[in-house]
Structures are given as structure tokens and as C-alpha cells.
Protein backbone atom coordinates (compact mmCIF):
# COMPACT_ATOMS: atom_id res chain seq x y z
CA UNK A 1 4.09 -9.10 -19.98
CA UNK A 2 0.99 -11.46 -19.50
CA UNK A 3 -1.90 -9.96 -17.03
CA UNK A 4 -1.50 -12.51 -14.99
CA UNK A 5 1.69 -11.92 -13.97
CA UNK A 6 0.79 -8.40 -13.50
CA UNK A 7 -1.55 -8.51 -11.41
CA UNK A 8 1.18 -10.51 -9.30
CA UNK A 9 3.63 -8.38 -9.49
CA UNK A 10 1.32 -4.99 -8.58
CA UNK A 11 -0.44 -7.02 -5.38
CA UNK A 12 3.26 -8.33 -4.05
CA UNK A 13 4.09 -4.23 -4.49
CA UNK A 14 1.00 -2.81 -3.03
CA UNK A 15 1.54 -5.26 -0.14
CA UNK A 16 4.84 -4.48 0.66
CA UNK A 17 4.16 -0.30 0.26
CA UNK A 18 1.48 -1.22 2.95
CA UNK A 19 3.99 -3.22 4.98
CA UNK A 20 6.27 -0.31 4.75
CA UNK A 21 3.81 2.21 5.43
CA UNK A 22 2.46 0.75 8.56
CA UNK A 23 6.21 1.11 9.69
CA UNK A 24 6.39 4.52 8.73
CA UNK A 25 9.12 3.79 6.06
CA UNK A 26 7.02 6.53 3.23
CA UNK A 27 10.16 6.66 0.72
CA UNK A 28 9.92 2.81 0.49
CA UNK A 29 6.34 2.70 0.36
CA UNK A 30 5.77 5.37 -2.08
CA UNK A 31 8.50 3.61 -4.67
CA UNK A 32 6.34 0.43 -4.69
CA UNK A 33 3.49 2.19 -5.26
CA UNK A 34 4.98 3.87 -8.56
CA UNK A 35 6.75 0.65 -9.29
CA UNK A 36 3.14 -0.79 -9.60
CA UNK A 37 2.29 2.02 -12.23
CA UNK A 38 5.69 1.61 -14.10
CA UNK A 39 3.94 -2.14 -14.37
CA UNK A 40 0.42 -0.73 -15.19
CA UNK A 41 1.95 1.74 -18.02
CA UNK A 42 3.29 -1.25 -20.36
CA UNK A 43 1.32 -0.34 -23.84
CA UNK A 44 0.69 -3.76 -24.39
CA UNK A 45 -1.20 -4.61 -21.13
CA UNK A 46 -4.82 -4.57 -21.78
CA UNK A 47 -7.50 -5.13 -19.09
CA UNK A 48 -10.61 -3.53 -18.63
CA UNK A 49 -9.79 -1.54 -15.30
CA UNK A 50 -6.51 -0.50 -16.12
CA UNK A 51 -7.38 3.04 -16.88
CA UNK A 52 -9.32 3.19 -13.28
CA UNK A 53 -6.64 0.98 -11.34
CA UNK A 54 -3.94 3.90 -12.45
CA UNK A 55 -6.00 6.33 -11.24
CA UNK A 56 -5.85 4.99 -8.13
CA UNK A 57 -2.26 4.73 -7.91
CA UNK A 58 -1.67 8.05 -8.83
CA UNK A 59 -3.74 9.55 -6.23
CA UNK A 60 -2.77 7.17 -3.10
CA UNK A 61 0.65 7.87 -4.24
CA UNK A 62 -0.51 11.94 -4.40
CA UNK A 63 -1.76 11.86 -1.11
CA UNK A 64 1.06 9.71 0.93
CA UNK A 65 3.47 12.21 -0.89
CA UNK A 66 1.33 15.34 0.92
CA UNK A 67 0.91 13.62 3.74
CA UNK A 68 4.29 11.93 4.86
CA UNK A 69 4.66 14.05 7.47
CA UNK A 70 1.46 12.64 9.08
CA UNK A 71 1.93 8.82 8.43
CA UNK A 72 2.68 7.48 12.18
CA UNK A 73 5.00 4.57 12.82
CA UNK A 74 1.88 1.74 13.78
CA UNK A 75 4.96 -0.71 14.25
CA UNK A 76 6.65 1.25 16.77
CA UNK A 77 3.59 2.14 19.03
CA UNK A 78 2.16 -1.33 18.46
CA UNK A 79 5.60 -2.50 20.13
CA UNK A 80 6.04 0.22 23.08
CA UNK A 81 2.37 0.08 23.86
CA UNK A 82 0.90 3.09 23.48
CA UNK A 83 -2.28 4.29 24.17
CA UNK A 84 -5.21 4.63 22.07
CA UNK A 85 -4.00 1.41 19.96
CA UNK A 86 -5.64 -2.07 19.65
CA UNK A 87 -5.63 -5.56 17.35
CA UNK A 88 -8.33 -6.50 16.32
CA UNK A 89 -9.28 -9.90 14.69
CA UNK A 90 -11.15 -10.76 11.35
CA UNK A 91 -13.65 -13.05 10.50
CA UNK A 92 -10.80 -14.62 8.13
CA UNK A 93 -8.30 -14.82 10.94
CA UNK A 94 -6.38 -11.66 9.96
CA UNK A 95 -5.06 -9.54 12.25
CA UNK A 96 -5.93 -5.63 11.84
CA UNK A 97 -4.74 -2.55 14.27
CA UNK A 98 -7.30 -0.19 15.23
CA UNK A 99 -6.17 3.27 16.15
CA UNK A 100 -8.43 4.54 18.59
């Protein structure tokens, strides 16, 4: 598979385990997340940061495993309101949620 597509395919995952994460949907999140090292593990994929870039995977996926029990639902308290939760806005326009 070329690098290219790749690197599609592993940001499209990583951005939908973060989706499901901030939702508090762990299971779903944590199967992206070794979907994108089932893509990173094809022999035939060569880049330079591939070694480091698994690395990674492995140990975010480690420590949402651990720590599942932890992960809160942003989604829901972003939608009833609660306390101690805020948006904040990016110099690029994105919307990020500060838990205070």
C-alpha cells in the first residue's frame, strides 16, 4: 500500500478514535487506534518514522486500555452543562473544550 494512502488512512482512524473518545465510546476508540497499527505493520511500508509512530500507538493504546475507567463522556457534560467545562477557540478557528 503506497505511504500516501497510509498516512490517510491512519489520520481518518486517529480522528475518529478521538471523536469516539471524547464521547466516551473507549471500545471504538481503542479499535481505531490498533486498526492504525494493523496499517503501520505492512512489511512493505517504509518511512522514516514508522518505527517511532508505532511506538506511539502502542502506548496511547496501553494507556486508554488502563485507563478506560477514567475517560469521561466530554459529549455528554458539554450537552447537560456541567460545571468546570468550557470551549475554547483557536487561532485557526477550531473549536477545543477545556476541562477546568
Amino acid at each position: 500500500m503506497p505511504i500516501q494512502l497510509v498516512r490517510i488512512m491512519v489520520s481518518a482512524l486517529l480522528e475518529s478514535s478521538k471523536r469516539y473518545l471524547w464521547h466516551g465510546n473507549v471500545t471504538e476508540a481503542l479499535e481505531y487506534i490498533d486498526d492504525c497499527g494493523m496499517y503501520c505493520d505492512d512489511p512493505e511500508l517504509s518511512y522514516a518514522g514508522l518505527k517511532s509512530l508505532q511506538k506511539h500507538l502502542d502506548e496511547i493504546y496501553t494507556y486508554i486500555r488502563n485507563n478506560k475507567m477514567m475517560i469521561p463522556n466530554y459529549g455528554e457534560m458539554y450537552r447537560y452543562g456541567e460545571p468546570g467545562f468550557s470551549m475554547d477557540e483557536q487561532s485557526d478557528g477550531k473549536i477545543s473544550a477545556i476541562a477546568a
